[in-house]
C-alpha atoms as a PDB file:
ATOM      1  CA  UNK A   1    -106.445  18.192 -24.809  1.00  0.00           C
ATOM      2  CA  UNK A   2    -104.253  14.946 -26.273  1.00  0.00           C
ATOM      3  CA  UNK A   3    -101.742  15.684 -28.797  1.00  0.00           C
ATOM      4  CA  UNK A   4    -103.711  13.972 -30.844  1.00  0.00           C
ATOM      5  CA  UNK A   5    -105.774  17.548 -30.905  1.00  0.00           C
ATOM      6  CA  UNK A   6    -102.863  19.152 -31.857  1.00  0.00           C
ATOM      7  CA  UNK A   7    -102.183  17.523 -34.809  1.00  0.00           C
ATOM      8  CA  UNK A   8    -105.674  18.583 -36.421  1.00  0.00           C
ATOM      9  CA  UNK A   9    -107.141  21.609 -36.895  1.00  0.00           C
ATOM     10  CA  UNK A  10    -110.675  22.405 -38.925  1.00  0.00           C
ATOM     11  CA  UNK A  11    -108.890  23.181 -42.062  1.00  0.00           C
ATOM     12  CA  UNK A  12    -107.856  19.483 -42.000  1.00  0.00           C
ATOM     13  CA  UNK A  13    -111.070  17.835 -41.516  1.00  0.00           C
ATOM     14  CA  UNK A  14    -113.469  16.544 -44.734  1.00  0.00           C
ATOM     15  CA  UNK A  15    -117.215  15.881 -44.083  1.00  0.00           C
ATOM     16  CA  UNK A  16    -118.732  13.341 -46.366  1.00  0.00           C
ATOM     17  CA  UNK A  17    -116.277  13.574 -49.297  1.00  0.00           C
ATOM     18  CA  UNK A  18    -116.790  12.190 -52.656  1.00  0.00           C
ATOM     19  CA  UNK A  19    -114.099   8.899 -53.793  1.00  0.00           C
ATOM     20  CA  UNK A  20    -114.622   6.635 -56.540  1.00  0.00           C
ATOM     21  CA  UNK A  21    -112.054   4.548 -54.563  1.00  0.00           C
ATOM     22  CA  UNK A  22    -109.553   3.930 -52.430  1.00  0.00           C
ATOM     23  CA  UNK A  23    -106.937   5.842 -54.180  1.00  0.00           C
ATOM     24  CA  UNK A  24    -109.275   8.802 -54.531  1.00  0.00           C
ATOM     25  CA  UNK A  25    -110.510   8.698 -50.781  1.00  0.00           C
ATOM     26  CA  UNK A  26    -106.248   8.623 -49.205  1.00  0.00           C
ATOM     27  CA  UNK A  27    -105.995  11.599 -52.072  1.00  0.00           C
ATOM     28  CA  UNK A  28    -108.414  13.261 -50.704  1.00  0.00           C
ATOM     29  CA  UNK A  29    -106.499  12.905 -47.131  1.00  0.00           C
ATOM     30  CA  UNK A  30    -103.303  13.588 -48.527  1.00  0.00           C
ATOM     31  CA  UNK A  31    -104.578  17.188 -50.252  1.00  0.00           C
ATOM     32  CA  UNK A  32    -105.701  18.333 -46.533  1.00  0.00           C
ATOM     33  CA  UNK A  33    -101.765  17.623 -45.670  1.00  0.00           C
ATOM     34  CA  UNK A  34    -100.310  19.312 -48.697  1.00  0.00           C
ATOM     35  CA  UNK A  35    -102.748  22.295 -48.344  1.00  0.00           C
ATOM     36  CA  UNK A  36    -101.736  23.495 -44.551  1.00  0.00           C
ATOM     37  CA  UNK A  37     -98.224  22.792 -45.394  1.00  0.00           C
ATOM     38  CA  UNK A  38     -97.661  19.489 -43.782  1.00  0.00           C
ATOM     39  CA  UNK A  39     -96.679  17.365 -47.004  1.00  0.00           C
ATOM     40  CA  UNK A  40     -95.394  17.532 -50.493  1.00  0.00           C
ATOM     41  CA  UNK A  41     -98.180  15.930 -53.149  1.00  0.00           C
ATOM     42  CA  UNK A  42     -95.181  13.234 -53.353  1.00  0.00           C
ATOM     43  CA  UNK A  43     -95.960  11.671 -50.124  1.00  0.00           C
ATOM     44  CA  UNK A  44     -99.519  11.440 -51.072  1.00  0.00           C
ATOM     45  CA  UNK A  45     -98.305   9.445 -53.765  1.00  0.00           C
ATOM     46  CA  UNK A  46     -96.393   7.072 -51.144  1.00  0.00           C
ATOM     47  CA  UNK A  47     -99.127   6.535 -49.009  1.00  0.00           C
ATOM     48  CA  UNK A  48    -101.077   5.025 -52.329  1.00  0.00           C
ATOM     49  CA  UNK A  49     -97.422   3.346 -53.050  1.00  0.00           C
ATOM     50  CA  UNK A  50     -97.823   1.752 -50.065  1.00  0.00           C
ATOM     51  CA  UNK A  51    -100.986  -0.101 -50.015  1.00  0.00           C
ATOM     52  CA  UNK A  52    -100.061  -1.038 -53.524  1.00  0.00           C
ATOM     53  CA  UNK A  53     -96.954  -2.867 -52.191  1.00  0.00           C
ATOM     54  CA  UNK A  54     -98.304  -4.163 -49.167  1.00  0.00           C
ATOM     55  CA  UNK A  55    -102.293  -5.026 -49.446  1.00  0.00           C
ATOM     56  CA  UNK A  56    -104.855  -2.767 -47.740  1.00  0.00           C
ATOM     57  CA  UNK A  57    -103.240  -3.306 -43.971  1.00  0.00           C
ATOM     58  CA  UNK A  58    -103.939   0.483 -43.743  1.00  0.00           C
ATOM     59  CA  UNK A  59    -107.415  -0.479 -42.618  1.00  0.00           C
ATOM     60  CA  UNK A  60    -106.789  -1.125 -38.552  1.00  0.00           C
ATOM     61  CA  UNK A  61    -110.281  -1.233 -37.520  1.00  0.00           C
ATOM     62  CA  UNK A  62    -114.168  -1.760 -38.893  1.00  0.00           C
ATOM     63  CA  UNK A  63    -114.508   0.943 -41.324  1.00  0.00           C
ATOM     64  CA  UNK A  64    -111.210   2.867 -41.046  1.00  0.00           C
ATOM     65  CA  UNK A  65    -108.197   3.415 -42.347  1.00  0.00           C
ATOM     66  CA  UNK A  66    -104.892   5.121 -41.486  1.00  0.00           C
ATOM     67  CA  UNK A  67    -102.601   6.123 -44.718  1.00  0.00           C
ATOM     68  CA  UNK A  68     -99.233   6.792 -44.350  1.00  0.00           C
ATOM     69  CA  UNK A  69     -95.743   6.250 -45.412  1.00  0.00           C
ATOM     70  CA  UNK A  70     -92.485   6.818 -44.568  1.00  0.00           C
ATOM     71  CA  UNK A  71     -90.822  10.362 -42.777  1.00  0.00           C
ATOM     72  CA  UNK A  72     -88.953  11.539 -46.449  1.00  0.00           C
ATOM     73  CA  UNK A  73     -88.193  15.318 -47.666  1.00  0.00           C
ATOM     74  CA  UNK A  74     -91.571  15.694 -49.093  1.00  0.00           C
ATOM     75  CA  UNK A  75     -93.024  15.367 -45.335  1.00  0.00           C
ATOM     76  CA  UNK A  76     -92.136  19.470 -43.495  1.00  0.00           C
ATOM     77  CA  UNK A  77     -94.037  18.824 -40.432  1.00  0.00           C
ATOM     78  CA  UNK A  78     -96.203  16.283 -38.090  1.00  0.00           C
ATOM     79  CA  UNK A  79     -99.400  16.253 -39.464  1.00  0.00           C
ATOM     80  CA  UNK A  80    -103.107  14.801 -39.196  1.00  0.00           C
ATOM     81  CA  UNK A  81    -106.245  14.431 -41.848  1.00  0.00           C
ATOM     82  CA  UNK A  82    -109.173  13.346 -41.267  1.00  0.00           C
ATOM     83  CA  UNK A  83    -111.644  12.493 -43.997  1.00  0.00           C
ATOM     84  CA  UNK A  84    -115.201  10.597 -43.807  1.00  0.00           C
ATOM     85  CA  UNK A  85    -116.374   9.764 -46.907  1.00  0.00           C
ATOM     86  CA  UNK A  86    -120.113  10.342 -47.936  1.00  0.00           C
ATOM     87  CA  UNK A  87    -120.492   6.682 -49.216  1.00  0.00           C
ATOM     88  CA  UNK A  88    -118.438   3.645 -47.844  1.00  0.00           C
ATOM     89  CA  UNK A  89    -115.515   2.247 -50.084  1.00  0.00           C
ATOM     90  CA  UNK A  90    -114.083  -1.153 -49.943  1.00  0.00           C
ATOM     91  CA  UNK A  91    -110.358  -1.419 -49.684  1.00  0.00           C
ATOM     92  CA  UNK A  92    -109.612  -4.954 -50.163  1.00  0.00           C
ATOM     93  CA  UNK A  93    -109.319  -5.743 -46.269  1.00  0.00           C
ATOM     94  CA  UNK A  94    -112.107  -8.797 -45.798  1.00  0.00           C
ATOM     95  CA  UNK A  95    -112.122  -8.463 -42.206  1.00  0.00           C
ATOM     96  CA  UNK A  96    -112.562  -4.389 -41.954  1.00  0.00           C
ATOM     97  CA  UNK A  97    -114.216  -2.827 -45.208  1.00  0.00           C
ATOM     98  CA  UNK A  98    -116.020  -0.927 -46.302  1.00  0.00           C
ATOM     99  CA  UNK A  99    -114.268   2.313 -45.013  1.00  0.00           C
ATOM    100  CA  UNK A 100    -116.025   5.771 -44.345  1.00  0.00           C
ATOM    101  CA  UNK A 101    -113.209   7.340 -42.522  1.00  0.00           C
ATOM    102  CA  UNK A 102    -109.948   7.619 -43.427  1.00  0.00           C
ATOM    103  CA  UNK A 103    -106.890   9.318 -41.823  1.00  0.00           C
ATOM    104  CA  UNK A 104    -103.763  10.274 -43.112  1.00  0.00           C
ATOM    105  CA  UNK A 105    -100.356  10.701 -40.798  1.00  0.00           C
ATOM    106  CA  UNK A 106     -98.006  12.547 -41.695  1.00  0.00           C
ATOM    107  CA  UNK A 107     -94.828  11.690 -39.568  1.00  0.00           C
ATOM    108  CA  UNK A 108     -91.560  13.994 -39.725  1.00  0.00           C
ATOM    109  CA  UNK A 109     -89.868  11.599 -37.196  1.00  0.00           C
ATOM    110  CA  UNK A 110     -90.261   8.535 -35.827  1.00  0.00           C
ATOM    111  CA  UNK A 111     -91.758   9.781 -32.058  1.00  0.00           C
ATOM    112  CA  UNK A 112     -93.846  13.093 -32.800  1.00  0.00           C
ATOM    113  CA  UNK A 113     -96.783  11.448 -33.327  1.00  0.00           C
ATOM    114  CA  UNK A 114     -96.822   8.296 -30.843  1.00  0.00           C
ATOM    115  CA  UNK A 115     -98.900   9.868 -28.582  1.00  0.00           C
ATOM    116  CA  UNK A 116    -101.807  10.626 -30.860  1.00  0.00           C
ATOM    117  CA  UNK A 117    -101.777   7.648 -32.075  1.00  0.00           C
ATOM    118  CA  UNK A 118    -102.599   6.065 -28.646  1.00  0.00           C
ATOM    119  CA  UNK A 119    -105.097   8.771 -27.946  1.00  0.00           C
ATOM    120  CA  UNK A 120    -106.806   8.052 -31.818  1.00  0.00           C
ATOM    121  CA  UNK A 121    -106.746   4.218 -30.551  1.00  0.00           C
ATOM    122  CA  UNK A 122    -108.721   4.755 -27.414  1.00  0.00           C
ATOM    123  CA  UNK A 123    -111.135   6.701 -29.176  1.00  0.00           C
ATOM    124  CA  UNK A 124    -112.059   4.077 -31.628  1.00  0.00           C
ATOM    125  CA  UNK A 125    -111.954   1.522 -29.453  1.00  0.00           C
ATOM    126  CA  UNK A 126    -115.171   3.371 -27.169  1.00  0.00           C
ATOM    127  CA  UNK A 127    -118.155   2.688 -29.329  1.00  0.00           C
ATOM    128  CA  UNK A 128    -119.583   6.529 -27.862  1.00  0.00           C
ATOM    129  CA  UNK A 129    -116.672   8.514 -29.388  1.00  0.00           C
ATOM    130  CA  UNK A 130    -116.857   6.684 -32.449  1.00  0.00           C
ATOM    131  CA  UNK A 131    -120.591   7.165 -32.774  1.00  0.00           C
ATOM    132  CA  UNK A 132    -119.870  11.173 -32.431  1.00  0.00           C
ATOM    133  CA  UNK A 133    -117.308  10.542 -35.412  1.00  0.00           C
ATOM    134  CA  UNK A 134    -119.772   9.009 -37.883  1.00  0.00           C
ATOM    135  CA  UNK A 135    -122.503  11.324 -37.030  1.00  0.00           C
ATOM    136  CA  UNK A 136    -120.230  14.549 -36.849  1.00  0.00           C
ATOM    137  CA  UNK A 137    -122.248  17.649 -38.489  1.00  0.00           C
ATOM    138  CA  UNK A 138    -119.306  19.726 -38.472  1.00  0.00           C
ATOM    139  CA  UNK A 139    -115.336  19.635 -38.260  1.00  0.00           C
ATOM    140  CA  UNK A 140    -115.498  21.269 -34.438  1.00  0.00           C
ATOM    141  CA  UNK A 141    -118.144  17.769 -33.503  1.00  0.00           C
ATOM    142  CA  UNK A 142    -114.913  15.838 -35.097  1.00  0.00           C
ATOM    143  CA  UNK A 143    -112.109  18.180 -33.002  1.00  0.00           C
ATOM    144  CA  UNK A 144    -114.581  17.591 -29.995  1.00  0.00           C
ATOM    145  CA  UNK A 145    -114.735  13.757 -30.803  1.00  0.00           C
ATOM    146  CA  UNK A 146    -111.308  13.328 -30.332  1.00  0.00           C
ATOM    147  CA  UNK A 147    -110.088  15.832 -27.984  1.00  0.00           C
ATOM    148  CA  UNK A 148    -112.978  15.992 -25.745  1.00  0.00           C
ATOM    149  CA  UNK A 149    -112.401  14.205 -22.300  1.00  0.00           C
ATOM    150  CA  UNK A 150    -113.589  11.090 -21.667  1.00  0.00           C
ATOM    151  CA  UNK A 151    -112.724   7.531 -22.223  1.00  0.00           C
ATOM    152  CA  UNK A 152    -108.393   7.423 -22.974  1.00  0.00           C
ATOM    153  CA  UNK A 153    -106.465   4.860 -24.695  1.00  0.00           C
ATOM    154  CA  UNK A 154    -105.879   3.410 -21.237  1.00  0.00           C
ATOM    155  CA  UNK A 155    -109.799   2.859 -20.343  1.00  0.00           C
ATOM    156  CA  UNK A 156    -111.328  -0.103 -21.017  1.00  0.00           C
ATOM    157  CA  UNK A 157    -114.238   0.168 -24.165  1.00  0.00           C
ATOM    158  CA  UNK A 158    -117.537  -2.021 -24.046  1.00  0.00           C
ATOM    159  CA  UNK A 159    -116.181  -4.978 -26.192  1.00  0.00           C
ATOM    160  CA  UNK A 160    -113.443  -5.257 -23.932  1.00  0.00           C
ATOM    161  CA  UNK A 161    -115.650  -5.200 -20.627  1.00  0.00           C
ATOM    162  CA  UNK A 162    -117.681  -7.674 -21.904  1.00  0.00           C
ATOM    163  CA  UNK A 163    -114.915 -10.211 -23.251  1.00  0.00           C
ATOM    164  CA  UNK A 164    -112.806 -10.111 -20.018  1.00  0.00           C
ATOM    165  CA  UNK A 165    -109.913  -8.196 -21.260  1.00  0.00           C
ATOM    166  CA  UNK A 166    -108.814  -6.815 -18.484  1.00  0.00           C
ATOM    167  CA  UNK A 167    -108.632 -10.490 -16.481  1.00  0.00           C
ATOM    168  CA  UNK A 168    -105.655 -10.195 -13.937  1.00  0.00           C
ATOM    169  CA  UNK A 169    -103.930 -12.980 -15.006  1.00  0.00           C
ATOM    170  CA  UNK A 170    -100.932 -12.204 -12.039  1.00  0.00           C
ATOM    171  CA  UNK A 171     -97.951 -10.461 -12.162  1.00  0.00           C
ATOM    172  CA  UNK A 172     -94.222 -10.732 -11.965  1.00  0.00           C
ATOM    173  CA  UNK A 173     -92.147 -12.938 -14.360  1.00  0.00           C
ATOM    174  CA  UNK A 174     -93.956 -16.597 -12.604  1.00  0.00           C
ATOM    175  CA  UNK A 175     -96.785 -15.647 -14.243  1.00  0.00           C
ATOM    176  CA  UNK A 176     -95.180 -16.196 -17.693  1.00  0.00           C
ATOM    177  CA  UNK A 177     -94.092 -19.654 -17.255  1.00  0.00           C
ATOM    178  CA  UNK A 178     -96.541 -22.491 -18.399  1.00  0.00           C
ATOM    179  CA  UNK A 179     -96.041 -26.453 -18.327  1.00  0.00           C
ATOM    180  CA  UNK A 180     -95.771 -26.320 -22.578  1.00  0.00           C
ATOM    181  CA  UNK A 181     -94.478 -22.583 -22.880  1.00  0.00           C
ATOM    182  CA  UNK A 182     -90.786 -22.067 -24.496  1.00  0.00           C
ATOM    183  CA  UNK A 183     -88.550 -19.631 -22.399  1.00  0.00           C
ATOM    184  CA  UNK A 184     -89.596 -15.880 -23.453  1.00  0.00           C
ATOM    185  CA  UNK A 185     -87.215 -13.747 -24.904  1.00  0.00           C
ATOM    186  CA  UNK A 186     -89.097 -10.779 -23.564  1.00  0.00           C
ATOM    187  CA  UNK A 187     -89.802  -8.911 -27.109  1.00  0.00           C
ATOM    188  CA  UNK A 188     -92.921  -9.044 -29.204  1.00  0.00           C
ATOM    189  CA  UNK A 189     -92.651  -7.257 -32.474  1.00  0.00           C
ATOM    190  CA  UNK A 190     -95.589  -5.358 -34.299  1.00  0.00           C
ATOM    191  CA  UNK A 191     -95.302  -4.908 -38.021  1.00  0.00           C
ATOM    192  CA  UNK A 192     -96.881  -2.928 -40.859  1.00  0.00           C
ATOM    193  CA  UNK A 193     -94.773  -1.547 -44.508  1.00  0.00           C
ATOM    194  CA  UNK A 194     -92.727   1.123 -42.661  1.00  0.00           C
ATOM    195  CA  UNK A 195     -92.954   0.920 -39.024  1.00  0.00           C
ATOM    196  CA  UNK A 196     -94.117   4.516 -38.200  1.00  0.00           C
ATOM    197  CA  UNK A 197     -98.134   4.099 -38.389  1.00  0.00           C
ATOM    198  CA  UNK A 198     -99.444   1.039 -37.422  1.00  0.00           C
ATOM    199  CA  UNK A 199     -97.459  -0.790 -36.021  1.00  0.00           C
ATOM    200  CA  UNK A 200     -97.215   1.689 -33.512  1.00  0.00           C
ATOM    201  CA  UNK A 201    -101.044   1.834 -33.712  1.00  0.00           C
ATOM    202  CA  UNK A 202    -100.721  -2.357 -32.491  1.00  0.00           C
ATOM    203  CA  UNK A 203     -98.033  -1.451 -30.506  1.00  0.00           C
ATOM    204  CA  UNK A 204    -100.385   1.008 -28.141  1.00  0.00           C
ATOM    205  CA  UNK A 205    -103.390  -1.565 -27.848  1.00  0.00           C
ATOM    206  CA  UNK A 206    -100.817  -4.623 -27.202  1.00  0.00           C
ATOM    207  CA  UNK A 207     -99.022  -2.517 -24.272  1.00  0.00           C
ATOM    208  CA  UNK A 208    -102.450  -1.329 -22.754  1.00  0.00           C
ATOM    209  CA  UNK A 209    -102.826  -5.275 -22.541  1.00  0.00           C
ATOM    210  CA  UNK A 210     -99.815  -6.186 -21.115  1.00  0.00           C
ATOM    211  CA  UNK A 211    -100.643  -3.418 -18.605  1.00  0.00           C
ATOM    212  CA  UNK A 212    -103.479  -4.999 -17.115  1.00  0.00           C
ATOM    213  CA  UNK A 213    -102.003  -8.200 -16.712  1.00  0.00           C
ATOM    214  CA  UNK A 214     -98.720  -6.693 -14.972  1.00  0.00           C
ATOM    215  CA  UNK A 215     -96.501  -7.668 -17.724  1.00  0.00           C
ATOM    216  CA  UNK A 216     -95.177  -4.468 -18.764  1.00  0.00           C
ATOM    217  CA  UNK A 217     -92.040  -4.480 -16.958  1.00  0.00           C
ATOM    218  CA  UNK A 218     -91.109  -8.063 -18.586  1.00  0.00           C
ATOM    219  CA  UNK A 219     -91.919  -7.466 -22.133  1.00  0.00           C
ATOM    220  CA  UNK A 220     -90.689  -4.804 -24.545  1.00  0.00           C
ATOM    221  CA  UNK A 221     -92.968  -4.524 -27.613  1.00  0.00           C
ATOM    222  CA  UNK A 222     -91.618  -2.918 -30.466  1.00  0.00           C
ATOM    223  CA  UNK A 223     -92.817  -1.448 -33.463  1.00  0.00           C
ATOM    224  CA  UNK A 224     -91.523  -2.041 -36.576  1.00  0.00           C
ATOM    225  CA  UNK A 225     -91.522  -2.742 -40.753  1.00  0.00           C
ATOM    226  CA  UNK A 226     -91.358  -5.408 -43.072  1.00  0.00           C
ATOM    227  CA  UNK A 227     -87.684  -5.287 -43.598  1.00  0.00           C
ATOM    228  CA  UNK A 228     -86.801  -5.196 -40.448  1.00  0.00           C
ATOM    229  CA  UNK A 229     -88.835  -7.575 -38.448  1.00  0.00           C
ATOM    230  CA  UNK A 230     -87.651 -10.639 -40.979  1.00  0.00           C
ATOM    231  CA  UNK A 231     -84.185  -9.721 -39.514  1.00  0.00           C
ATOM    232  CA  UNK A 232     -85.435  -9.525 -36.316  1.00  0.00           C
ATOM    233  CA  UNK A 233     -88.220 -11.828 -35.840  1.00  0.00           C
ATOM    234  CA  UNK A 234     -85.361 -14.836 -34.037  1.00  0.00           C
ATOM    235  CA  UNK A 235     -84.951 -12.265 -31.215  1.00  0.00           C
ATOM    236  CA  UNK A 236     -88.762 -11.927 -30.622  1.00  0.00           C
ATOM    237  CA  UNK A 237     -91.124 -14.439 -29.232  1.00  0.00           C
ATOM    238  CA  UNK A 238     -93.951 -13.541 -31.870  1.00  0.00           C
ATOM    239  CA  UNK A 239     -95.333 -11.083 -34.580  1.00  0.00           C
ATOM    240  CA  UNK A 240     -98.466  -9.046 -34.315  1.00  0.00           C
ATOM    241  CA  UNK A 241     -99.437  -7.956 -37.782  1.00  0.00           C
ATOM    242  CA  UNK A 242    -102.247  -7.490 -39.799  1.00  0.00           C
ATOM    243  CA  UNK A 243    -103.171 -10.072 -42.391  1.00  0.00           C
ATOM    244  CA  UNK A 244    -101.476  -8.333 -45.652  1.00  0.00           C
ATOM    245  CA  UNK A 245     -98.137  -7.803 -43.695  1.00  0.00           C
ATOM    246  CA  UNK A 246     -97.906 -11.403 -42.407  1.00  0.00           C
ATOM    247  CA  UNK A 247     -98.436 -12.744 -46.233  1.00  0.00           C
ATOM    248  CA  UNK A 248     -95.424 -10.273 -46.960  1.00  0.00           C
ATOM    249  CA  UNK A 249     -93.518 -11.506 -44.242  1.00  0.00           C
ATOM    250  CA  UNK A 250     -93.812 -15.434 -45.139  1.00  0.00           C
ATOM    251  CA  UNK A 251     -91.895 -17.532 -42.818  1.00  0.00           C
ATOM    252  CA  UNK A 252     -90.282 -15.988 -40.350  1.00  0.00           C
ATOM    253  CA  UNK A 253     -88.952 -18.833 -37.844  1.00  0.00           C
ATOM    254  CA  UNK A 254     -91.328 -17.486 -34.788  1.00  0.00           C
ATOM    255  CA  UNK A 255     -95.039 -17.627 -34.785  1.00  0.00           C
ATOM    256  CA  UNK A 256     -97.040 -14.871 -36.189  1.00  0.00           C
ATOM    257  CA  UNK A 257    -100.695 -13.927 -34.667  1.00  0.00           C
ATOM    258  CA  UNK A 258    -102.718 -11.724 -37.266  1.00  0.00           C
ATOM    259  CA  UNK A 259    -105.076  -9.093 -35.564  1.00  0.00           C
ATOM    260  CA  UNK A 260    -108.052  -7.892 -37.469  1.00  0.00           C
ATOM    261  CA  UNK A 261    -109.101  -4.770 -35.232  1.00  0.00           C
ATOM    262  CA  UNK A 262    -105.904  -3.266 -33.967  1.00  0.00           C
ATOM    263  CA  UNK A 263    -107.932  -1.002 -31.418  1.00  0.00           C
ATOM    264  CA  UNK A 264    -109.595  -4.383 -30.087  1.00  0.00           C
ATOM    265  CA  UNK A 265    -107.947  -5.163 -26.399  1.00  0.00           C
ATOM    266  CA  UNK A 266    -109.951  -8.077 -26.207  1.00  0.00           C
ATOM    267  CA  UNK A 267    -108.666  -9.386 -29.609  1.00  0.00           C
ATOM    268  CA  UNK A 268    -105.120  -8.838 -28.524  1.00  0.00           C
ATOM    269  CA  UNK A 269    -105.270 -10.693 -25.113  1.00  0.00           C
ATOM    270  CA  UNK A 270    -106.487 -13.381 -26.730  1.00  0.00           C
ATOM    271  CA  UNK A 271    -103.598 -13.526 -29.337  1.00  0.00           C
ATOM    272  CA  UNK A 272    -101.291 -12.692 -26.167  1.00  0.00           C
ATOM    273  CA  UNK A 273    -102.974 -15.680 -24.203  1.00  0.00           C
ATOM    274  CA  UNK A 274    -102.293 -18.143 -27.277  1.00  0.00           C
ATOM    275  CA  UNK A 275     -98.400 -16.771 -27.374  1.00  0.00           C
ATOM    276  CA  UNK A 276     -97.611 -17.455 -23.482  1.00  0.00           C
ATOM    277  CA  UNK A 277    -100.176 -20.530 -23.019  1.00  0.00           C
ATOM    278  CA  UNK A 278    -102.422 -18.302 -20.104  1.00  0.00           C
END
């Protein structure tokens, strides 16, 4: 059973909740927190704050979204929600809406929940387990959706099987250097508003990638916020970010590659291709 299991329980799972909008439908995720203890109504509040700020980058994939803000004193534990809305809402993301399901996180540090998150990736990313999720009767079909074994955040889903994501394109550091490539600097950053949600989410899905090509042991991808990454972005040799976050950002002095579907491997190597010219 993955951790990300762990974090949910029944008594954090809504089937086809009412949401006159976005704001309702993360409300409704953030009252599942506050009721088991996880969260203070305040951070429910952030997590609205923050898609306020920042545009609707809370929407990672076709039809889902994952609120959250910041680790502060109204967060007492790690904590998972998991809502699907009884009639689709749009959120403002062009690429993604309309959302049925949305989940909140509830981080008390800035580790706890890493590995759910890569387990809650590999589950949307295989078109099966999501299917189970939308069609889910009851909250132990959800718990079984993602906890049951099957495909993992490492496995490779349909899309990616199809688009040739998992190409060997060699190993070792040789197989970085092209004819009109700069010298890498062996960091890629991943950005959202606070650094704890999804980047991390972008972080999991850009590392399976690198995996398959052998790369991991020559790039460190980190996950990070706004703030941070402008700082930072000199020491990196690109940015993978959603849409709303690279607006925030503006010009940062390296490239920055916007990503759509954060659970899409096949829409990551080809950002990763464009980067190092392969």
């Amino acid at each position: 059973m993955s951790q990300l299991s762990e974090l949910l329980s029944p008594s954090t799972i809504l089937l086809d909740a009412d949401a006159a909008d976005w704001r309702e439908a993360i409300r409704r995720s953030g009252e599942l927190l506050v009721s088991t203890g996880a969260t203070d109504p305040a951070y429910t509040e952030a997590m609205i704050r923050i898609v306020e700020e920042h545009g609707p980058y809370i929407v990672v994939a076709p039809g889902f979204a994952l609120a959250h803000s910041r680790p502060d004193e109204s967060v007492h534990r790690t904590g998972m929600s998991f809502v699907r809305l009884a009639e689709p809402i749009a959120f403002g993301n062009a690429a993604n809406d309309p959302v049925t399901l949305v989940m909140a996180l509830a981080a008390a540090d800035s580790s706890a929940h890493r590995e759910a998150l890569a387990a809650l990736a590999g589950v949307l990313a295989d078109p099966a387990r999501r299917s189970l999720l939308d069609a889910a009767r009851t909250r132990e079909d959800v718990l079984a959706a993602l906890g049951a074994d099957g495909a993992g955040p490492g496995e490779r889903s349909a899309e990616d099987s199809r688009s040739g994501a998992g190409t060997d394109t060699g190993s070792g550091t040789g197989a970085m250097v092209d004819a009109d490539a700069v010298p890498s600097k062996k960091l890629l950053l991943t950005v959202c508003g606070n650094g704890l949600g999804t980047s991390l989410f972008l972080k999991n899905t850009a590392e399976q990638v690198l995996d398959r090509w052998g790369w991991s042991s020559h790039l460190d991808v980190q996950a990070t916020d706004t703030i941070s990454a402008k700082g930072r972005a000199k020491d990196s040799d690109a940015i993978l970010t959603s849409g709303a976050i690279a607006d925030t950002l503006g010009e940062v002095g390296v490239r920055v590659e916007v990503i759509e579907n954060f659970t899409s491997q096949a829409e990551i190597d080809a950002a990763l291709r464009r980067i190092y010219a392969v």
